[in-house]
PDB file of N, CA and C in Angstrom:
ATOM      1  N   UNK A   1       0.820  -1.195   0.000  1.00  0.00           N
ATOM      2  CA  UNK A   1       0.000   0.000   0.000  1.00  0.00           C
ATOM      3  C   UNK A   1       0.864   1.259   0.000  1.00  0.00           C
ATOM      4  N   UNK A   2       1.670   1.733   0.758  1.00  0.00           N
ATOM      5  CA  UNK A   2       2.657   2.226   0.624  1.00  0.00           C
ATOM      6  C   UNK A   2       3.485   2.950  -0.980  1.00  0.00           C
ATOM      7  N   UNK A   3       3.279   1.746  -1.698  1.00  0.00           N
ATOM      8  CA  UNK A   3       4.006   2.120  -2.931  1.00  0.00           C
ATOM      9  C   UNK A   3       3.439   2.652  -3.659  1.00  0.00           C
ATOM     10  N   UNK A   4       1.823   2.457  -3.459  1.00  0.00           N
ATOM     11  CA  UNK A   4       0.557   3.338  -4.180  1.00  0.00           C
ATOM     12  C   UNK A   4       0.556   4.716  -3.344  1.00  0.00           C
ATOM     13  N   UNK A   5       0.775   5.287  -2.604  1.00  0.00           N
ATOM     14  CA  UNK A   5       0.673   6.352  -1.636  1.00  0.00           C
ATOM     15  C   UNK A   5       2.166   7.174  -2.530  1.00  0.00           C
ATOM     16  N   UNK A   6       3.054   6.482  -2.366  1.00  0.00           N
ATOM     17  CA  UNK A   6       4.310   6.938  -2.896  1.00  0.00           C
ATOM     18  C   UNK A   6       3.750   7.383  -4.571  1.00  0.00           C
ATOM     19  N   UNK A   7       3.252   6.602  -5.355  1.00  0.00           N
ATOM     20  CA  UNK A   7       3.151   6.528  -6.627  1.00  0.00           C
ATOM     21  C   UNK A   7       2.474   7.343  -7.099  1.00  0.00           C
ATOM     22  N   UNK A   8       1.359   7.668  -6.449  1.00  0.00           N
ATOM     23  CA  UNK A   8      -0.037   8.683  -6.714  1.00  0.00           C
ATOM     24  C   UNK A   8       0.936  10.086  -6.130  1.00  0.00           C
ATOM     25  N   UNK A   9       1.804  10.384  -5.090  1.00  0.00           N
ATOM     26  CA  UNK A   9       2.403  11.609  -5.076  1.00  0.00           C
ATOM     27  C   UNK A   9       3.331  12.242  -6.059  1.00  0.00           C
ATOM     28  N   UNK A  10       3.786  11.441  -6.744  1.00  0.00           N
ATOM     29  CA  UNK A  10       4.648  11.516  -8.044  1.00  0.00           C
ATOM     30  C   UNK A  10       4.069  12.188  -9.107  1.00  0.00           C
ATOM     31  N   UNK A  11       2.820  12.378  -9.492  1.00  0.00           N
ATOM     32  CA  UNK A  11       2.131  12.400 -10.451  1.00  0.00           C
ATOM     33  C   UNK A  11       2.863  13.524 -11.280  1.00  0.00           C
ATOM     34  N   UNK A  12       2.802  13.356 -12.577  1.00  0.00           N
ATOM     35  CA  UNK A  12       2.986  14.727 -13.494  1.00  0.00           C
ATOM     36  C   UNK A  12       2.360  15.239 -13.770  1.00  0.00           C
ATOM     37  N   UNK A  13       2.605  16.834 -13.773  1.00  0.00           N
ATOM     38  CA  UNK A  13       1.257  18.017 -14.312  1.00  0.00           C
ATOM     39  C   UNK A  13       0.457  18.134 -13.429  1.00  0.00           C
ATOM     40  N   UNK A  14       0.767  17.535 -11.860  1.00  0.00           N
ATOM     41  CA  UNK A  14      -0.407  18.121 -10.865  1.00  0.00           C
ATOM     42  C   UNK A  14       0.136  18.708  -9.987  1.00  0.00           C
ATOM     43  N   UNK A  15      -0.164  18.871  -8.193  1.00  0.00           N
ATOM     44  CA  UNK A  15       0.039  19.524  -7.632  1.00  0.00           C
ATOM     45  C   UNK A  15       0.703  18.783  -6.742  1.00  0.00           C
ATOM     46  N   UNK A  16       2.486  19.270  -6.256  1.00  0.00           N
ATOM     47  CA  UNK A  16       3.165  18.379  -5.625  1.00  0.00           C
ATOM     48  C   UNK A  16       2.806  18.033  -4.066  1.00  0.00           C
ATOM     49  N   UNK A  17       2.982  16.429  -3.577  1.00  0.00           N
ATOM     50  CA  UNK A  17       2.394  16.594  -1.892  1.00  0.00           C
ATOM     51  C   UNK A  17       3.842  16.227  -1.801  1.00  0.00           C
ATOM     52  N   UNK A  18       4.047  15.998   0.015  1.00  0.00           N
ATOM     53  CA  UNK A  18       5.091  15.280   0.526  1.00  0.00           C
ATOM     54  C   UNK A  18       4.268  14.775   1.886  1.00  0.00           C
ATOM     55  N   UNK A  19       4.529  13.937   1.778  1.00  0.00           N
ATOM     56  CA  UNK A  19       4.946  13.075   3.344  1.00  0.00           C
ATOM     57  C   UNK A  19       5.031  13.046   4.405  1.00  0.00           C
ATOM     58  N   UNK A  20       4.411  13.827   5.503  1.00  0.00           N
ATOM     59  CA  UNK A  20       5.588  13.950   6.379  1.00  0.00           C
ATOM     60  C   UNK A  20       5.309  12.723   7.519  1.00  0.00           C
ATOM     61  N   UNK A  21       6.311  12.248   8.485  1.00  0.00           N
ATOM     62  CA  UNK A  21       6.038  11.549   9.732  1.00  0.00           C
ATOM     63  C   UNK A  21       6.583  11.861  10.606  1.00  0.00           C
ATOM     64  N   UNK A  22       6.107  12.339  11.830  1.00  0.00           N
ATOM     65  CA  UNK A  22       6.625  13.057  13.213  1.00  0.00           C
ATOM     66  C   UNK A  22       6.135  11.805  14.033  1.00  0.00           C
ATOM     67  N   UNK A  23       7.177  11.906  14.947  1.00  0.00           N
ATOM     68  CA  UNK A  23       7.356  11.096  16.235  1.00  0.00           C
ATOM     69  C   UNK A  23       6.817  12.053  17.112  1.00  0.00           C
ATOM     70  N   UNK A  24       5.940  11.668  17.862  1.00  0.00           N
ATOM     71  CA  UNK A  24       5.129  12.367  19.171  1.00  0.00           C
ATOM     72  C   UNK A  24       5.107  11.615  19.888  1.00  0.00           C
ATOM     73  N   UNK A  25       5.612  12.279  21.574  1.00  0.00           N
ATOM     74  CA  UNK A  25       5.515  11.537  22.703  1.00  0.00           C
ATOM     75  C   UNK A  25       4.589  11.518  23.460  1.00  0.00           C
ATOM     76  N   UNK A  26       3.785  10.755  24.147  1.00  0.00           N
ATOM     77  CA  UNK A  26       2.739  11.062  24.764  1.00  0.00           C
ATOM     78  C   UNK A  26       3.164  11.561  26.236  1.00  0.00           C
ATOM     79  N   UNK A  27       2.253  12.127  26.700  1.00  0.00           N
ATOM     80  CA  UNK A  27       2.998  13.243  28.171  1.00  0.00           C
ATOM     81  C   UNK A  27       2.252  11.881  29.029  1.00  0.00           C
ATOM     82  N   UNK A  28       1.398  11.057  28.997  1.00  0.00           N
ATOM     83  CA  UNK A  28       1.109  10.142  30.335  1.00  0.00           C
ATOM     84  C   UNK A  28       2.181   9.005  30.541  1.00  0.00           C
ATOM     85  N   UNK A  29       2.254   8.606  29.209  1.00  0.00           N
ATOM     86  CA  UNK A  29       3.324   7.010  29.427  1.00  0.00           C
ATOM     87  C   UNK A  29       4.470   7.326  28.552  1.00  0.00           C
ATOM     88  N   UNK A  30       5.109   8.589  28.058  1.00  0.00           N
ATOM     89  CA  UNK A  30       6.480   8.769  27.874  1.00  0.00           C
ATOM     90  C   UNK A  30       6.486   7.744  26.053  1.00  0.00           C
ATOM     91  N   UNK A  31       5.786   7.186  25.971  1.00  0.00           N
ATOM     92  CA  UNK A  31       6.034   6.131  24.886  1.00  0.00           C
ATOM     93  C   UNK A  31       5.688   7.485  23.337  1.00  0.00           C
ATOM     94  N   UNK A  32       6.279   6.897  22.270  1.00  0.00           N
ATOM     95  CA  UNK A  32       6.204   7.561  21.564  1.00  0.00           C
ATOM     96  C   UNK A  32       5.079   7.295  20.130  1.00  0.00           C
ATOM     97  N   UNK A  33       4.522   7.921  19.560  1.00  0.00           N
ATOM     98  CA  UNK A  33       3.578   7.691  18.304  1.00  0.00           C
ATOM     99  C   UNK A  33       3.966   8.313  17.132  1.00  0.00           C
ATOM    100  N   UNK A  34       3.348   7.986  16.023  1.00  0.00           N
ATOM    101  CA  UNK A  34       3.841   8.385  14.923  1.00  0.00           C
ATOM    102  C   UNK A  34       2.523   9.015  14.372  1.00  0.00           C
ATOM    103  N   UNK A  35       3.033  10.031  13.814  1.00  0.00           N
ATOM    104  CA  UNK A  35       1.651  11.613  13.023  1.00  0.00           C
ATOM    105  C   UNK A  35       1.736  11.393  11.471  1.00  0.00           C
ATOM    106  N   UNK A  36       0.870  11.092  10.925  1.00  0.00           N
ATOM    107  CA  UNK A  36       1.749  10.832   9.391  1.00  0.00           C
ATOM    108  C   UNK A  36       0.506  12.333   8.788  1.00  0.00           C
ATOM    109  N   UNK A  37       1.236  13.228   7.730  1.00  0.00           N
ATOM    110  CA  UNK A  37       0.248  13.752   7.326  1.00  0.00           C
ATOM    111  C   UNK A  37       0.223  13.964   5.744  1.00  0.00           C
ATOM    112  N   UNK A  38       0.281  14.657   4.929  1.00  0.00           N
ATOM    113  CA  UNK A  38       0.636  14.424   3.374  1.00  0.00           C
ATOM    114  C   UNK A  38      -0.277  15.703   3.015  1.00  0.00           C
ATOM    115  N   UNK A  39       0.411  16.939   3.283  1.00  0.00           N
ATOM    116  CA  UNK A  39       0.577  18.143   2.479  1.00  0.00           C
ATOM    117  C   UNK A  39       0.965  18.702   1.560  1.00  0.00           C
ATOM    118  N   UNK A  40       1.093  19.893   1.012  1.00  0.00           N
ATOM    119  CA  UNK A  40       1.500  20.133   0.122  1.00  0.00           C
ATOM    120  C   UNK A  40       2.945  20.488  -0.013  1.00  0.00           C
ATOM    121  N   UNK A  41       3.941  19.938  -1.453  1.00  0.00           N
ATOM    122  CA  UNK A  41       4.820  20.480  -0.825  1.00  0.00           C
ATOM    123  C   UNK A  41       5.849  21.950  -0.425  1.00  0.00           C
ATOM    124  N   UNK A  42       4.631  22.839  -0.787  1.00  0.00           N
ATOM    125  CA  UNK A  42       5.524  24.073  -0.762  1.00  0.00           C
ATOM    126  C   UNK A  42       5.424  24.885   1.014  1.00  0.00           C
ATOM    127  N   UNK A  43       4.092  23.823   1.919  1.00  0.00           N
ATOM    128  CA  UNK A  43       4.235  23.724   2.861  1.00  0.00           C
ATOM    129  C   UNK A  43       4.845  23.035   4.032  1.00  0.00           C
ATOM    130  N   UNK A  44       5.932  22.025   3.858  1.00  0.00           N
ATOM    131  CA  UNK A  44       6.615  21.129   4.190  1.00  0.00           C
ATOM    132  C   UNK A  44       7.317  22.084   5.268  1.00  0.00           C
ATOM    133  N   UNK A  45       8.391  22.918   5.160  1.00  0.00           N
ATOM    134  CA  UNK A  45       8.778  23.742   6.285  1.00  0.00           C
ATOM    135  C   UNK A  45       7.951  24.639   7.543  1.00  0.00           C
ATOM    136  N   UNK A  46       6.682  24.993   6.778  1.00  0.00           N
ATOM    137  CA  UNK A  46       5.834  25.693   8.082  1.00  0.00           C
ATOM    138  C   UNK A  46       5.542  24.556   8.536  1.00  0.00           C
ATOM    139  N   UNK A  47       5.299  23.644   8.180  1.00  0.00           N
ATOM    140  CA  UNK A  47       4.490  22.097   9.145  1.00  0.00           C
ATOM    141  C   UNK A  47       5.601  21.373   9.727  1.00  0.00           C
ATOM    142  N   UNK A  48       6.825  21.728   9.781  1.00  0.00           N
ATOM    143  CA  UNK A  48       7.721  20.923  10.487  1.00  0.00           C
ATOM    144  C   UNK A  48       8.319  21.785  11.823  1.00  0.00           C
ATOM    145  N   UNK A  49       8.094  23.105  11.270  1.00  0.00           N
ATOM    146  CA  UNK A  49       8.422  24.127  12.771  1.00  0.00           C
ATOM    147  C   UNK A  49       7.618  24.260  13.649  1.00  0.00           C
ATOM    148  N   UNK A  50       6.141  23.902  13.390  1.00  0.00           N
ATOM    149  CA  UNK A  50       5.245  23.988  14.141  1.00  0.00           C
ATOM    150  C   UNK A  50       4.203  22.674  14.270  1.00  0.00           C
TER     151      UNK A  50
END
C-alpha cells in the first residue's frame, strides 16, 4: 500500500504533496507515536516548525 501512496504523489502536471512523519511523545506514558500527514509540498517547512 505504501508504494501506491508513494506513486499517486509523483504524479505529473499536478500539484506536488510530501509526506511527512513526526514522532510524538505522549505526556502520560512517555512512549512515543507516529503523526503521518501528506501536504503540500511548498508547505513542508511551516508544518515541520510547528
Amino acid at each position: 500500500m505504501a508504494k501506491k501512496v508513494v506513486a499517486t504523489l509523483k504524479k505529473e502536471g499536478g500539484v506536488k504533496y510530501a509526506k511527512i512523519i513526526k514522532a510524538v511523545k505522549s505526556p502520560l506514558t512517555g512512549a512515543y507515536t507516529f503523526k503521518e500527514e501528506i501536504i503540500l509540498q511548498d508547505d513542508v517547512m511551516s508544518a515541520l516548525k510547528g
